[in-house]
C-alpha atoms as a PDB file:
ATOM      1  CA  UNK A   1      30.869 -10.844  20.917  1.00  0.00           C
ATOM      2  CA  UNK A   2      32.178 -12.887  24.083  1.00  0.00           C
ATOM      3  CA  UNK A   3      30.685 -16.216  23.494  1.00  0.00           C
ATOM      4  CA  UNK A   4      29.292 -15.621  20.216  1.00  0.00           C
ATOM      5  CA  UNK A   5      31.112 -17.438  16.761  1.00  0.00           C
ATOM      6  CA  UNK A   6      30.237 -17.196  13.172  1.00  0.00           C
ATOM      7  CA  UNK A   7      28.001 -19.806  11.887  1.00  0.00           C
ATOM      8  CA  UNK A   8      28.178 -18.977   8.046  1.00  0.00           C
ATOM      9  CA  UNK A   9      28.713 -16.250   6.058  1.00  0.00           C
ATOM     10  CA  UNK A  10      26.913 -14.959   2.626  1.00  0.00           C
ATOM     11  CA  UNK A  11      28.241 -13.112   0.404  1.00  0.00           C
ATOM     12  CA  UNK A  12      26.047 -11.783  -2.595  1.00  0.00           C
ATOM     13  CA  UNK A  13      26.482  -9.207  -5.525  1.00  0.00           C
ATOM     14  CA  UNK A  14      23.127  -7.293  -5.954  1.00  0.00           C
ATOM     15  CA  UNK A  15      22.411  -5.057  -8.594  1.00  0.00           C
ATOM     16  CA  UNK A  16      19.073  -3.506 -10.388  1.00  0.00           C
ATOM     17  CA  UNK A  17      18.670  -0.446 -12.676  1.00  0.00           C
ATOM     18  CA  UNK A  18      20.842   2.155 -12.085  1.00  0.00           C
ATOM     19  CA  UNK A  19      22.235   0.293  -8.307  1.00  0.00           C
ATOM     20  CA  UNK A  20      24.717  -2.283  -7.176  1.00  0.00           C
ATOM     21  CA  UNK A  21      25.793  -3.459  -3.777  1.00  0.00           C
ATOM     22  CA  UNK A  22      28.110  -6.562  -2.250  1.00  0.00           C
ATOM     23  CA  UNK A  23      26.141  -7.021   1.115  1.00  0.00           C
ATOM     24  CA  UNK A  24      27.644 -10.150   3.249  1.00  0.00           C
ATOM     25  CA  UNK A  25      25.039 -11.666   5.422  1.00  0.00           C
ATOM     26  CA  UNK A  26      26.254 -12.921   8.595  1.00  0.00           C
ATOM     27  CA  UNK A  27      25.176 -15.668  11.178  1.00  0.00           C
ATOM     28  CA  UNK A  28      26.170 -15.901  14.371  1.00  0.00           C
ATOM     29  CA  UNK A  29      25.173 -17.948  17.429  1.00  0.00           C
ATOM     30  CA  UNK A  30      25.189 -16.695  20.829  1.00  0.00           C
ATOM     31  CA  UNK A  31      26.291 -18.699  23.752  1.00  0.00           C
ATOM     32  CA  UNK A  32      22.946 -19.907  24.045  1.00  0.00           C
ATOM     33  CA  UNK A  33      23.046 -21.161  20.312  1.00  0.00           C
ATOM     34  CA  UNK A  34      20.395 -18.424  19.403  1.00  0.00           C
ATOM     35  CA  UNK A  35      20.965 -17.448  15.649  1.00  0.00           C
ATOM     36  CA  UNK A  36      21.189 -14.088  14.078  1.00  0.00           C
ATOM     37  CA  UNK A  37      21.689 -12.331  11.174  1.00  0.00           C
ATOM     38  CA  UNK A  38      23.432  -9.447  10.900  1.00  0.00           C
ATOM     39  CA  UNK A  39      24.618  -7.191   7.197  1.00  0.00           C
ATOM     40  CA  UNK A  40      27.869  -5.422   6.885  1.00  0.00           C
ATOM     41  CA  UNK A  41      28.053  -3.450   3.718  1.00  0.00           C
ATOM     42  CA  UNK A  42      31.028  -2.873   1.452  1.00  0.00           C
ATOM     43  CA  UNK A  43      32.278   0.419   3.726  1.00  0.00           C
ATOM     44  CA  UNK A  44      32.163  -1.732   6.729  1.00  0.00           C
ATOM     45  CA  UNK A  45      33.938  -5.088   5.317  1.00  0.00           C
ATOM     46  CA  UNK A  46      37.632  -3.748   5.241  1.00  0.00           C
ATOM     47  CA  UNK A  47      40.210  -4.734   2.702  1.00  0.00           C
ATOM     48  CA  UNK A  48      40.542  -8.728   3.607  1.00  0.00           C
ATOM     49  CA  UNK A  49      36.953  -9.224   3.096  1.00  0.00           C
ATOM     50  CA  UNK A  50      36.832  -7.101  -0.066  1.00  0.00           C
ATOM     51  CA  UNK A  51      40.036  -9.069  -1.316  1.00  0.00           C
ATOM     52  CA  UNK A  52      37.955 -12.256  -0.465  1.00  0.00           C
ATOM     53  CA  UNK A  53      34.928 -10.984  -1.342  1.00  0.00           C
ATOM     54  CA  UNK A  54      34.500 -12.199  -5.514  1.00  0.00           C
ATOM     55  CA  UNK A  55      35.963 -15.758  -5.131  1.00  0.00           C
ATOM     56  CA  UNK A  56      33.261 -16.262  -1.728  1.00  0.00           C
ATOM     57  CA  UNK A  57      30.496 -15.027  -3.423  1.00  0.00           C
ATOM     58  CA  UNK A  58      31.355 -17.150  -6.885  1.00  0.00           C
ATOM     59  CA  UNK A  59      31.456 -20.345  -4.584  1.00  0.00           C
ATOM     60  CA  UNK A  60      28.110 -19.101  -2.745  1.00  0.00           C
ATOM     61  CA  UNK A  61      26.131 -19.175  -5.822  1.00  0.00           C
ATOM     62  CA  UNK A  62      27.698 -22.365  -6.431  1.00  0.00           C
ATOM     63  CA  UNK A  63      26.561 -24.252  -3.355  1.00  0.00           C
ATOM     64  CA  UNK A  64      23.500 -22.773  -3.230  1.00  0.00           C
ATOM     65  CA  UNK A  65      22.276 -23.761  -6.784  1.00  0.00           C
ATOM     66  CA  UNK A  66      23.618 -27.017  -6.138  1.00  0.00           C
ATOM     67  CA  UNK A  67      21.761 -27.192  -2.852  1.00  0.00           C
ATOM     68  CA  UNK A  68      18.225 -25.754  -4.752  1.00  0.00           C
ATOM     69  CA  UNK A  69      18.849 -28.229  -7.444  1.00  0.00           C
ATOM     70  CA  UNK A  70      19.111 -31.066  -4.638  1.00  0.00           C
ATOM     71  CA  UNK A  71      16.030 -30.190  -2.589  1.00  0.00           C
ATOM     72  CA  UNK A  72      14.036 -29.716  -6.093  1.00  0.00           C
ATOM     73  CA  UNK A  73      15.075 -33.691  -6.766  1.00  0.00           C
ATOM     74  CA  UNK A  74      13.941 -34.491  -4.050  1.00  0.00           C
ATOM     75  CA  UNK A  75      17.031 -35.180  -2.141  1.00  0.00           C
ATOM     76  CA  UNK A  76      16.796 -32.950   0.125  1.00  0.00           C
ATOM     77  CA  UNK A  77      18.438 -34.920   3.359  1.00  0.00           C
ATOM     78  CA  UNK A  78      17.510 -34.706   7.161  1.00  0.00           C
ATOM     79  CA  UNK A  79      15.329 -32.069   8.794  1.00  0.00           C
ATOM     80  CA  UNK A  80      17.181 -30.580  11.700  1.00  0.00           C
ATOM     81  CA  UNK A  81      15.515 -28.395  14.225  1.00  0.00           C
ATOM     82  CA  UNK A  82      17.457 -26.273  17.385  1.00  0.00           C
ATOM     83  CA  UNK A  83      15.971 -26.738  20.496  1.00  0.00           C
ATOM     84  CA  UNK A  84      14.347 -23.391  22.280  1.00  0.00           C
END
């Protein structure tokens, strides 16, 4: 990951009939500033994420209501595009 940071992180609680997960969706940018996405699941968080894990994704929702309630208003602030 030389180069690379973390742009944002997601984290989500996902359930349906008979399933539930806690998948947090990752960004990173490369030294380039190309963005990806990658998943880690709960096995694969460790015990600082999952410790960090609720109060994140509580504060995700949050924002991103408050962000979807925004852009529905019409207030939905400056397009920014990334070069390449």
């Amino acid at each position: 990951m030389a180069g690379e940071h973390v742009v944002a992180v997601a984290p989500e609680f996902a359930q349906g009939p008979g399933w539930s997960n806690r998948p947090l969706t990752i960004i990173v940018s490369d030294s380039d500033g190309k963005l990806r996405s990658e998943c880690l699941q709960p096995d694969e968080q460790g015990t600082e994420i999952g410790l960090l894990f609720a109060t994140c994704a509580s504060a995700h929702s949050a924002m991103r209501e408050a962000v979807e309630r925004r852009i529905a208003g019409g207030g939905g602030g400056r397009k920014r595009t990334r070069p390449g």
